[in-house]
C-alpha atoms as a PDB file:
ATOM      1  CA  UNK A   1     -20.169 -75.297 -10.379  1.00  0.00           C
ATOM      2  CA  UNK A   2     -22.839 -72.838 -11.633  1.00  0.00           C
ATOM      3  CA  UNK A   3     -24.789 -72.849  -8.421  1.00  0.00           C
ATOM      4  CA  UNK A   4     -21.161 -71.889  -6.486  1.00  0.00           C
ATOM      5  CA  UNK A   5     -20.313 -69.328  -8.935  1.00  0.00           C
ATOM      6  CA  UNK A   6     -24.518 -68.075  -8.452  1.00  0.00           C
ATOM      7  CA  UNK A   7     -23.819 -68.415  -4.745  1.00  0.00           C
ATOM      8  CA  UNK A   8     -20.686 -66.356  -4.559  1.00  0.00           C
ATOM      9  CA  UNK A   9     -21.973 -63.878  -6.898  1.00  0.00           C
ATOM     10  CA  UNK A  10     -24.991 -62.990  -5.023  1.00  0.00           C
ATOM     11  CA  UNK A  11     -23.522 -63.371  -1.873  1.00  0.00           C
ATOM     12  CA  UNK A  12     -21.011 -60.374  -2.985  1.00  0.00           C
ATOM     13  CA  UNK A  13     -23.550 -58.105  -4.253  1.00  0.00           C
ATOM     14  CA  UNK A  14     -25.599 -58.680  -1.224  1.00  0.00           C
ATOM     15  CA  UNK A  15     -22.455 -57.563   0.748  1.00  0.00           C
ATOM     16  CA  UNK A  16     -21.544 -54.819  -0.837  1.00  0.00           C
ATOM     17  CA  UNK A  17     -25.210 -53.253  -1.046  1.00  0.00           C
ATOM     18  CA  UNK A  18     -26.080 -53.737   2.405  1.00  0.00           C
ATOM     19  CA  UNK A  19     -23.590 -51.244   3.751  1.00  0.00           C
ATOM     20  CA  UNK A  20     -24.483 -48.604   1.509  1.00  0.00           C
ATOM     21  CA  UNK A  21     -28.103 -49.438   1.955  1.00  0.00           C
ATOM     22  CA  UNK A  22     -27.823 -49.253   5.802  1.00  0.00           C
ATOM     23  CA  UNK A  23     -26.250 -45.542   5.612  1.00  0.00           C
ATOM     24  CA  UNK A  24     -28.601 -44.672   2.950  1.00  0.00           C
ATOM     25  CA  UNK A  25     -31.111 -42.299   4.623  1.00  0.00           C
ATOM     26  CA  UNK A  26     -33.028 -41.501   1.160  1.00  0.00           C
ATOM     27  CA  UNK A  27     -34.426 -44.835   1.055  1.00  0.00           C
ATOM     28  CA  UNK A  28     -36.462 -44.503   4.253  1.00  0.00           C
ATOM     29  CA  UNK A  29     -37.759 -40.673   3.534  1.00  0.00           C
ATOM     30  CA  UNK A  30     -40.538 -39.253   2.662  1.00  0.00           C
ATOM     31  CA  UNK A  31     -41.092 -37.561  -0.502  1.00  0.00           C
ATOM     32  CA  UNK A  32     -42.036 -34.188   1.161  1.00  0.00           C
ATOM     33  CA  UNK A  33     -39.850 -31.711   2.967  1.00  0.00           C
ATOM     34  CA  UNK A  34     -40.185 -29.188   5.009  1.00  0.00           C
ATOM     35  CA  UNK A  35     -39.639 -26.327   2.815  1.00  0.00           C
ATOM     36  CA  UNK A  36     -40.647 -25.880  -0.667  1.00  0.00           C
ATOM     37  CA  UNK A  37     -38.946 -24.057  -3.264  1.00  0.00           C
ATOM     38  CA  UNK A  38     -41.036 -23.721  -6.541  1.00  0.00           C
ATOM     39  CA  UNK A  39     -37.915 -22.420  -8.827  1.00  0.00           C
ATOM     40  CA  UNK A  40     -34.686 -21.592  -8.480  1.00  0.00           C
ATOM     41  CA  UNK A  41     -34.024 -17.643  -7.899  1.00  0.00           C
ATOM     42  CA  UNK A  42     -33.399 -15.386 -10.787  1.00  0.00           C
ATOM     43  CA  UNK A  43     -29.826 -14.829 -11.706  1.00  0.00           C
ATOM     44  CA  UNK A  44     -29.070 -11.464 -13.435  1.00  0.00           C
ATOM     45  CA  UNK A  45     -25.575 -10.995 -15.126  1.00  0.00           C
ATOM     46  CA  UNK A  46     -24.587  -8.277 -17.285  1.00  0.00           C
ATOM     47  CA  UNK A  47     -22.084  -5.039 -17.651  1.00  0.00           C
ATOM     48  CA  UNK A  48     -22.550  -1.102 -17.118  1.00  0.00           C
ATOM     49  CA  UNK A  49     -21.046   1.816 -18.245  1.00  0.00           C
ATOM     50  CA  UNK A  50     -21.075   4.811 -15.767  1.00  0.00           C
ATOM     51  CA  UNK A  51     -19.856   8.297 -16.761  1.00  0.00           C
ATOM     52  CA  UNK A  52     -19.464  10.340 -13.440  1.00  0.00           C
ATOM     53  CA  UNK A  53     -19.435  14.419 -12.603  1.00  0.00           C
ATOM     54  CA  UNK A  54     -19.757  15.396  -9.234  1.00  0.00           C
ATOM     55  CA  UNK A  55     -19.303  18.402  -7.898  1.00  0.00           C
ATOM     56  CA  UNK A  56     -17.620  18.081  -4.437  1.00  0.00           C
ATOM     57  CA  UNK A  57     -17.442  20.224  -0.976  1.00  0.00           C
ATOM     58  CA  UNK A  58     -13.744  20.244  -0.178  1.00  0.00           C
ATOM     59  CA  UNK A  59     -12.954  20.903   3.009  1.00  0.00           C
ATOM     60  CA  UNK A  60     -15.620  22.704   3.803  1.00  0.00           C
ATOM     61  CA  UNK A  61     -14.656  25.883   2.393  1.00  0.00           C
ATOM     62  CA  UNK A  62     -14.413  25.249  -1.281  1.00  0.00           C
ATOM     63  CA  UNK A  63     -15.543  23.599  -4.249  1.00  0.00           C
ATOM     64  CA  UNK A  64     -14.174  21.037  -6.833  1.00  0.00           C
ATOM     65  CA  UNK A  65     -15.392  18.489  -8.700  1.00  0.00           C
ATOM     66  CA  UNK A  66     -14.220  14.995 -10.082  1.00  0.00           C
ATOM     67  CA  UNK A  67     -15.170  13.550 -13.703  1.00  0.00           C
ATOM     68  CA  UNK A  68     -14.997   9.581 -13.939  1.00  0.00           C
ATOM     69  CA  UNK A  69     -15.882   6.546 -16.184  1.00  0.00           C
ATOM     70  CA  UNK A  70     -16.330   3.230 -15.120  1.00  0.00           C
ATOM     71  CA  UNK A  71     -16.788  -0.287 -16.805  1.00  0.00           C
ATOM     72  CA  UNK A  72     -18.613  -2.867 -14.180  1.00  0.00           C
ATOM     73  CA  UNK A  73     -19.553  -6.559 -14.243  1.00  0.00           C
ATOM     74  CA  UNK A  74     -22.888  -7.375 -12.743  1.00  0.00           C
ATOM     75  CA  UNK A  75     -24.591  -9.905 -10.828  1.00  0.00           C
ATOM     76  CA  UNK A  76     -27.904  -9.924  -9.439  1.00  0.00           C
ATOM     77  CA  UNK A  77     -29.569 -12.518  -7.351  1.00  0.00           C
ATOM     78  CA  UNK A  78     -33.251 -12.738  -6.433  1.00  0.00           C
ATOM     79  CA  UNK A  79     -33.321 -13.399  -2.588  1.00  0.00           C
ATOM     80  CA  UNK A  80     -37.288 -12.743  -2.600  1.00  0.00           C
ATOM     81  CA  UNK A  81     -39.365 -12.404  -5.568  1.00  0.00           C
ATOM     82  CA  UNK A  82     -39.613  -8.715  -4.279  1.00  0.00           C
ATOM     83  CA  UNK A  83     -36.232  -8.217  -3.416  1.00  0.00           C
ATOM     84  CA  UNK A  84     -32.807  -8.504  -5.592  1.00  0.00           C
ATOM     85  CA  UNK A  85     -29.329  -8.221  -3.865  1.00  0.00           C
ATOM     86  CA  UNK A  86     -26.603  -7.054  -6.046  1.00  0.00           C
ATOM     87  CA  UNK A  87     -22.786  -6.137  -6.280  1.00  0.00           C
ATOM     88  CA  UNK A  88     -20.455  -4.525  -9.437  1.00  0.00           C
ATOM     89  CA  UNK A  89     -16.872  -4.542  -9.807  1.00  0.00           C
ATOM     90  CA  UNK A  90     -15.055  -3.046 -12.101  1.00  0.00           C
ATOM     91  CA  UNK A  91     -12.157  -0.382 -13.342  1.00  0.00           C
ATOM     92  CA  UNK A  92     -12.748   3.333 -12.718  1.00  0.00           C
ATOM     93  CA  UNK A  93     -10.910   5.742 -14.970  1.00  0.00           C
ATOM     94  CA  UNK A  94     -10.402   9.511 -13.652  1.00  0.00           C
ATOM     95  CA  UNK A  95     -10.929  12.055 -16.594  1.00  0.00           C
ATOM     96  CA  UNK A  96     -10.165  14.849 -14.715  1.00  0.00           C
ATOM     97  CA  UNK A  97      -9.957  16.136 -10.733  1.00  0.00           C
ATOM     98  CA  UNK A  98     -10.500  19.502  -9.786  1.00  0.00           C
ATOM     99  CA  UNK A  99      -9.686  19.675  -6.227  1.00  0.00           C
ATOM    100  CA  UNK A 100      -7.164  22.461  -5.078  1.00  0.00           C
ATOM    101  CA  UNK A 101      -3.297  21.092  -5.271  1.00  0.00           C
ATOM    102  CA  UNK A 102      -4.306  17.623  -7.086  1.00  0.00           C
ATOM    103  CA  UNK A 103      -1.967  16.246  -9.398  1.00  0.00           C
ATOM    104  CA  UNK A 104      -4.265  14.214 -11.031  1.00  0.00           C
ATOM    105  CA  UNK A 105      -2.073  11.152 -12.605  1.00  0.00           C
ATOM    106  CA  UNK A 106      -4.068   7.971 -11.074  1.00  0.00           C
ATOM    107  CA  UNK A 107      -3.848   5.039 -12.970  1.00  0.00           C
ATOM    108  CA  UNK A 108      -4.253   2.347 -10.695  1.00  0.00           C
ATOM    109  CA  UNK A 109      -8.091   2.454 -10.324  1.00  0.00           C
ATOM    110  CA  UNK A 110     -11.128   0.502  -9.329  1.00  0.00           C
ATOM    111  CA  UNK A 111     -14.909   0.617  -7.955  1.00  0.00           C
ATOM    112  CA  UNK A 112     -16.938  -2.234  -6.710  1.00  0.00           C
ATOM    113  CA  UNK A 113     -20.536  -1.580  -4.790  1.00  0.00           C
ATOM    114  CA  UNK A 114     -23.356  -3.710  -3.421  1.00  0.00           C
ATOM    115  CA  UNK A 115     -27.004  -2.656  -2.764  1.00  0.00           C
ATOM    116  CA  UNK A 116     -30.555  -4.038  -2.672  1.00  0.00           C
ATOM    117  CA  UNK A 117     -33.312  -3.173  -5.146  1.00  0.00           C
ATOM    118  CA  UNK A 118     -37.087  -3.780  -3.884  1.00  0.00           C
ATOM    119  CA  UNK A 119     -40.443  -3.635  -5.929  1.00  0.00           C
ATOM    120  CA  UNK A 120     -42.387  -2.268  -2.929  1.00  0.00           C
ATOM    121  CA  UNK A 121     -45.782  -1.285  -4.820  1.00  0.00           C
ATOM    122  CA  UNK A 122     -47.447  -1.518  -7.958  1.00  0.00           C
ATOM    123  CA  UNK A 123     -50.984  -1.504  -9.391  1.00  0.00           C
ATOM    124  CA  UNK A 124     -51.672  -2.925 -13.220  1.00  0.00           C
ATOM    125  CA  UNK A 125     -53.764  -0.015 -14.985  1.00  0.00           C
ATOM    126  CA  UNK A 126     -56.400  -1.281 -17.739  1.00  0.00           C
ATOM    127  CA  UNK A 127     -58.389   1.595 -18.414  1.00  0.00           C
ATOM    128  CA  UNK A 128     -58.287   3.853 -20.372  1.00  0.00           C
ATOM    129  CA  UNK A 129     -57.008   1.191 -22.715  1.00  0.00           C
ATOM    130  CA  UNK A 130     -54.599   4.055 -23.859  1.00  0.00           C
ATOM    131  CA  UNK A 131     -53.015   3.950 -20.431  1.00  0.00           C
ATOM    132  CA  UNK A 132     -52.779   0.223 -20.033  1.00  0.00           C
ATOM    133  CA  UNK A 133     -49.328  -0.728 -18.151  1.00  0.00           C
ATOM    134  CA  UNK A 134     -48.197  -1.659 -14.887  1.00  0.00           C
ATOM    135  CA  UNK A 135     -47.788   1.327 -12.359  1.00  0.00           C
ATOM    136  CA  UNK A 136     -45.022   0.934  -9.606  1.00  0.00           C
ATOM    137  CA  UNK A 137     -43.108   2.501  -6.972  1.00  0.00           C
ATOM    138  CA  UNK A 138     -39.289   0.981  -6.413  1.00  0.00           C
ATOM    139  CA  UNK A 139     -36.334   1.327  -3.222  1.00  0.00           C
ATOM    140  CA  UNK A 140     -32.848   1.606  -4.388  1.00  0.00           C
ATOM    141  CA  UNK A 141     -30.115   1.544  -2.070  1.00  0.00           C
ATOM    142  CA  UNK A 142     -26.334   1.089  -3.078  1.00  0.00           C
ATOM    143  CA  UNK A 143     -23.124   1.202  -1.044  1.00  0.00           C
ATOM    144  CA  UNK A 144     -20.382   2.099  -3.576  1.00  0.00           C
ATOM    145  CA  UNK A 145     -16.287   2.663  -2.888  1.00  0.00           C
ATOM    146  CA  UNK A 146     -13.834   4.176  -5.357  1.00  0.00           C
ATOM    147  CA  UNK A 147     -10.133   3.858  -5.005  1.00  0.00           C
ATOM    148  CA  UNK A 148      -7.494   5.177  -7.364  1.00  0.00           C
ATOM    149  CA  UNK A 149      -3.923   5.942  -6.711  1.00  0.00           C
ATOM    150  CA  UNK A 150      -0.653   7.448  -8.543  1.00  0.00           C
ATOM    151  CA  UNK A 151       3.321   7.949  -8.144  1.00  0.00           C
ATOM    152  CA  UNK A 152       2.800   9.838  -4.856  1.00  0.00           C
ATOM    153  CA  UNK A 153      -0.990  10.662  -4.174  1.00  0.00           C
ATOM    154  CA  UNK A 154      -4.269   8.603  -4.115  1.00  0.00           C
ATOM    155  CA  UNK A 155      -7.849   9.591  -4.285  1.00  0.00           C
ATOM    156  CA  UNK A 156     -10.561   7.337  -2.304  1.00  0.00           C
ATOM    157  CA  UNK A 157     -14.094   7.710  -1.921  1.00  0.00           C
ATOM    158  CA  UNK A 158     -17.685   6.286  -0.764  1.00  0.00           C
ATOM    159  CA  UNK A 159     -20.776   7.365  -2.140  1.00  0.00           C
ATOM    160  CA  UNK A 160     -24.671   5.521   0.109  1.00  0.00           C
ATOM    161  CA  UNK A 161     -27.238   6.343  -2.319  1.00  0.00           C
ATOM    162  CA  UNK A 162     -31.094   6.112  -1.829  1.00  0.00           C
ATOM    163  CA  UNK A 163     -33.680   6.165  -4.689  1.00  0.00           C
ATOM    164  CA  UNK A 164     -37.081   6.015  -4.895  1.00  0.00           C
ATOM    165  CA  UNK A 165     -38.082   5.104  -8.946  1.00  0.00           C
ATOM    166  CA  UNK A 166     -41.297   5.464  -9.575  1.00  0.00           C
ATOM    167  CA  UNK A 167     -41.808   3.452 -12.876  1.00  0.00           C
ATOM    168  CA  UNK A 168     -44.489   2.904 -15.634  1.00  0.00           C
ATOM    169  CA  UNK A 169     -44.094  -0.499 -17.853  1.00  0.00           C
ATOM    170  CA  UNK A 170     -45.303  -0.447 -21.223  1.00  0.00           C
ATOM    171  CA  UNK A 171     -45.932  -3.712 -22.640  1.00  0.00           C
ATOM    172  CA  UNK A 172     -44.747  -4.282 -26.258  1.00  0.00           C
ATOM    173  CA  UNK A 173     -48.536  -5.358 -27.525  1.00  0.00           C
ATOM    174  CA  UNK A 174     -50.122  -1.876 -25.884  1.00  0.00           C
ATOM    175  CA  UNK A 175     -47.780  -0.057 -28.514  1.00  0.00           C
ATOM    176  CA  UNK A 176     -47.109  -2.634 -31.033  1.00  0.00           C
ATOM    177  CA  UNK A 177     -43.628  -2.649 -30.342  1.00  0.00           C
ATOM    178  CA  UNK A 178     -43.146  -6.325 -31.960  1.00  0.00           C
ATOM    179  CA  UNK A 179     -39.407  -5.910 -31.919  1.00  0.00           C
ATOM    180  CA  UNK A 180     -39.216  -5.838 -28.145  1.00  0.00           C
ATOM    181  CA  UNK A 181     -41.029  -7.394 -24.913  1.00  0.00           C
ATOM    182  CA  UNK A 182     -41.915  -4.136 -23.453  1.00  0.00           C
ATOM    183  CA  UNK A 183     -39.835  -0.784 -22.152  1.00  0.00           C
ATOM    184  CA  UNK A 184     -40.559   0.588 -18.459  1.00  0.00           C
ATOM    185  CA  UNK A 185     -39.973   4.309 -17.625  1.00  0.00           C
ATOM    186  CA  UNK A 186     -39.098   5.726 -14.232  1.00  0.00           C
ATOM    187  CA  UNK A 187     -38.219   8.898 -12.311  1.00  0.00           C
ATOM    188  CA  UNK A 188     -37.920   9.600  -8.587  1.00  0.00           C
ATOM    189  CA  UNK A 189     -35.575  11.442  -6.337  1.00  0.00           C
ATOM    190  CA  UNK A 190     -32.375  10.178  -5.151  1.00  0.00           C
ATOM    191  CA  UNK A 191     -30.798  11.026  -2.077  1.00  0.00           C
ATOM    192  CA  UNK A 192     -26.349  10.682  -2.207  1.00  0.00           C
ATOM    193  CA  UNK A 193     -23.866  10.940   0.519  1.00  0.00           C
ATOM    194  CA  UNK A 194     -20.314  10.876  -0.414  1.00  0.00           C
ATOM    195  CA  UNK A 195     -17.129  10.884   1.775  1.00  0.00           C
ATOM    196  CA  UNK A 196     -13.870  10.662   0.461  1.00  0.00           C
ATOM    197  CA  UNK A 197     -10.179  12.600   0.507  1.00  0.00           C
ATOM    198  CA  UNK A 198      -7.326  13.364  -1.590  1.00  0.00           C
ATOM    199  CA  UNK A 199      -3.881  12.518  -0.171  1.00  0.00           C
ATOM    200  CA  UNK A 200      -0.392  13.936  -1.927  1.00  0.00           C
ATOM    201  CA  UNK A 201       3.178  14.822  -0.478  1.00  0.00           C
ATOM    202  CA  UNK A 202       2.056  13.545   2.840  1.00  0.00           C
ATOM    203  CA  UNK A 203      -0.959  16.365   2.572  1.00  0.00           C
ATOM    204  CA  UNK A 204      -4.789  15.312   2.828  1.00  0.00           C
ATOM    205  CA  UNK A 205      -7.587  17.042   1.809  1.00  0.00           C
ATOM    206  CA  UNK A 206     -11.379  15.540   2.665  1.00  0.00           C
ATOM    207  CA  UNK A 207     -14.342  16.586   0.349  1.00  0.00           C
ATOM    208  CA  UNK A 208     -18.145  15.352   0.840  1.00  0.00           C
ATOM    209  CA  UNK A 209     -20.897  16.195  -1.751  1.00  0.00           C
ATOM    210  CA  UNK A 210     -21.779  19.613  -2.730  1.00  0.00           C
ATOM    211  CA  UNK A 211     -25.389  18.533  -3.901  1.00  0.00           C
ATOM    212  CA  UNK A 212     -26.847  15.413  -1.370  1.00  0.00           C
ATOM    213  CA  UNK A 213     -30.342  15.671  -3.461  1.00  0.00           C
ATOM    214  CA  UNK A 214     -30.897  14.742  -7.056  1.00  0.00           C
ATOM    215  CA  UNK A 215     -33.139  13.234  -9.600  1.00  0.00           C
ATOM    216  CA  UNK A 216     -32.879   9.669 -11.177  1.00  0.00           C
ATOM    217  CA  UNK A 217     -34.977   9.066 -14.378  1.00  0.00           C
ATOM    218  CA  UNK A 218     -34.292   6.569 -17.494  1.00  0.00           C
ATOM    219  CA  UNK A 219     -35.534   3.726 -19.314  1.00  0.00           C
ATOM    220  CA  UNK A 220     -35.303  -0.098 -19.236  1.00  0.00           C
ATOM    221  CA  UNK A 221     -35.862  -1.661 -22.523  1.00  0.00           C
ATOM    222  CA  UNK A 222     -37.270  -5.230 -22.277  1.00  0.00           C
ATOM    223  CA  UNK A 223     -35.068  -6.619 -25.560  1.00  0.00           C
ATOM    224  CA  UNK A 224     -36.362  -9.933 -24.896  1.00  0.00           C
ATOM    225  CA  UNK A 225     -38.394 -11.083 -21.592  1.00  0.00           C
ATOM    226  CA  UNK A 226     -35.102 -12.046 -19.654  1.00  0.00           C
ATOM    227  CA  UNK A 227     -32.705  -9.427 -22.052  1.00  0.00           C
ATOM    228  CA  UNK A 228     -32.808  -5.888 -21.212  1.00  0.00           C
ATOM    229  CA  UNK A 229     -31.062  -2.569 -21.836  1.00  0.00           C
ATOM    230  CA  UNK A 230     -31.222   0.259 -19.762  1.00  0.00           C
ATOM    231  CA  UNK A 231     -30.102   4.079 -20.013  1.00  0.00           C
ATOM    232  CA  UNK A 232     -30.510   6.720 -16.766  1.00  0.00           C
ATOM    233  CA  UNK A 233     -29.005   9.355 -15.788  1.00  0.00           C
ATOM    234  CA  UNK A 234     -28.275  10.951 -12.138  1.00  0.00           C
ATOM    235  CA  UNK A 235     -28.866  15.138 -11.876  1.00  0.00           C
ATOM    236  CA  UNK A 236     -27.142  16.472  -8.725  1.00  0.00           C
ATOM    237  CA  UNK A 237     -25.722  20.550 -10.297  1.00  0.00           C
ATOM    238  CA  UNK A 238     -24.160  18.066 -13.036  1.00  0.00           C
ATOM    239  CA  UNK A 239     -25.793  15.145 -14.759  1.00  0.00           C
ATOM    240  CA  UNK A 240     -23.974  11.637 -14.408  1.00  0.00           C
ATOM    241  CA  UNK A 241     -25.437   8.738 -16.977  1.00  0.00           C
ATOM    242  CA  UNK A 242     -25.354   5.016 -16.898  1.00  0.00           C
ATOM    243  CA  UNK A 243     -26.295   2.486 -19.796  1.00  0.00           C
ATOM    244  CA  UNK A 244     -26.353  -1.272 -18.978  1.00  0.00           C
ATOM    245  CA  UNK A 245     -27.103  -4.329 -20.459  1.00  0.00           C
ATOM    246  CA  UNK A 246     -28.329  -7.360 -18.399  1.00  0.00           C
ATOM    247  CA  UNK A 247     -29.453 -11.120 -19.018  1.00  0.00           C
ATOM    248  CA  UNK A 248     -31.584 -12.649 -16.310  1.00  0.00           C
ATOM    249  CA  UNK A 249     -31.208 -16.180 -16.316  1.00  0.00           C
END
């Protein structure tokens, strides 16, 4: 009776594993494959705060200017270890609209925007020891759309910006700054195109940007090696600023 009930027993195992061992295409592979990842890419997450004054080129024969703030999510991926691709969403609030016959009452507002951000060149400075950092040059480019509407009228916009950071990273042990991992400064110009119009009453008006050239500069602070917090500011006739905070997984 035991040697049946053995029988059987194995017999049903044997059946059931043969099938899944037949299909099973690990079993007869090799341990190496074709590509090689080492790690898996950086992930960045985080939130920004963007308080925005432009001054604006309405159709082409006068000025006006529109003051926003914005609250964005963040995510960041690291496609290269040179290269991160990024996109924000979030709400955009309009403070204020100067643009000739605008009501002004949006409420029903948002901005999202995608862009790359490549570390194209850098050289690590060791003397003087005074100077000691990491020396690099940056490419910033960012496709962003604002949309807000009212009872009546709606104001949309894109802005393609361009920037060129050149930064300087400081670690924390060149200037004994044993609170944090390290702060990086930068400062470059920043080339902006925006394109937009203002629509009311069944009337449109189209504005583009008064001042296409400006100057980027700010600070990252390194809270932590993958925790940073980071302050700039935009000049183009009127300064915008931005503050963010980031974790990089």
């Amino acid at each position: 009776m035991r040697l049946t009930t053995s029988i059987v027993i194995v017999t049903l195992l044997s059946g059931s594993a043969l099938p899944v061992n037949a299909g099973s295409v690990p079993v007869s592979m090799s341990h190496d494959t074709l590509l090689v990842q080492r790690k898996l890419p950086w992930v960045s997450v985080g939130v920004g705060l963007e308080i925005l004054e432009r001054e604006l080129r309405v159709d082409k024969t006068s000025t006006g200017r529109v003051r926003a703030n914005t609250l964005s999510g963040y995510l960041g991926i690291d496609a290269l270890h040179w290269l991160t691709v990024f996109g924000t969403m979030g709400r955009l609030e309009i403070d204020s609209i100067d643009i000739p016959g605008a009501v002004g009452a949006l409420d029903n507002d948002r901005r999202w925007s995608f862009g790359v951000s490549a570390n194209v060149w850098h050289i690590n400075i060791e003397e003087p020891e005074v100077m000691t950092g990491r020396l690099s040059i940056g490419l910033i480019g960012e496709y962003t759309q604002y949309d807000a509407s009212g009872t009546g009228e709606s104001l949309d916009w894109t802005e393609q910006a361009i920037a060129i950071p050149v930064s300087y990273f400081v670690p924390a042990e060149q200037r004994k700054l044993s609170s944090v991992h390290g702060a990086a400064f930068f400062l470059g110009p920043i080339y902006s195109l925006i394109d937009g119009d203002y629509s009311t009453g069944g009337r449109r008006v189209d504005f583009d940007e008064e001042q296409e050239f400006g100057l980027l500069a700010g600070t990252d602070v390194f809270l932590a090696r993958n925790v940073t917090v980071g302050a700039q500011i935009q000049y183009f006739e009127q300064v915008s600023a931005n503050f963010s905070f980031r974790y990089h997984f």
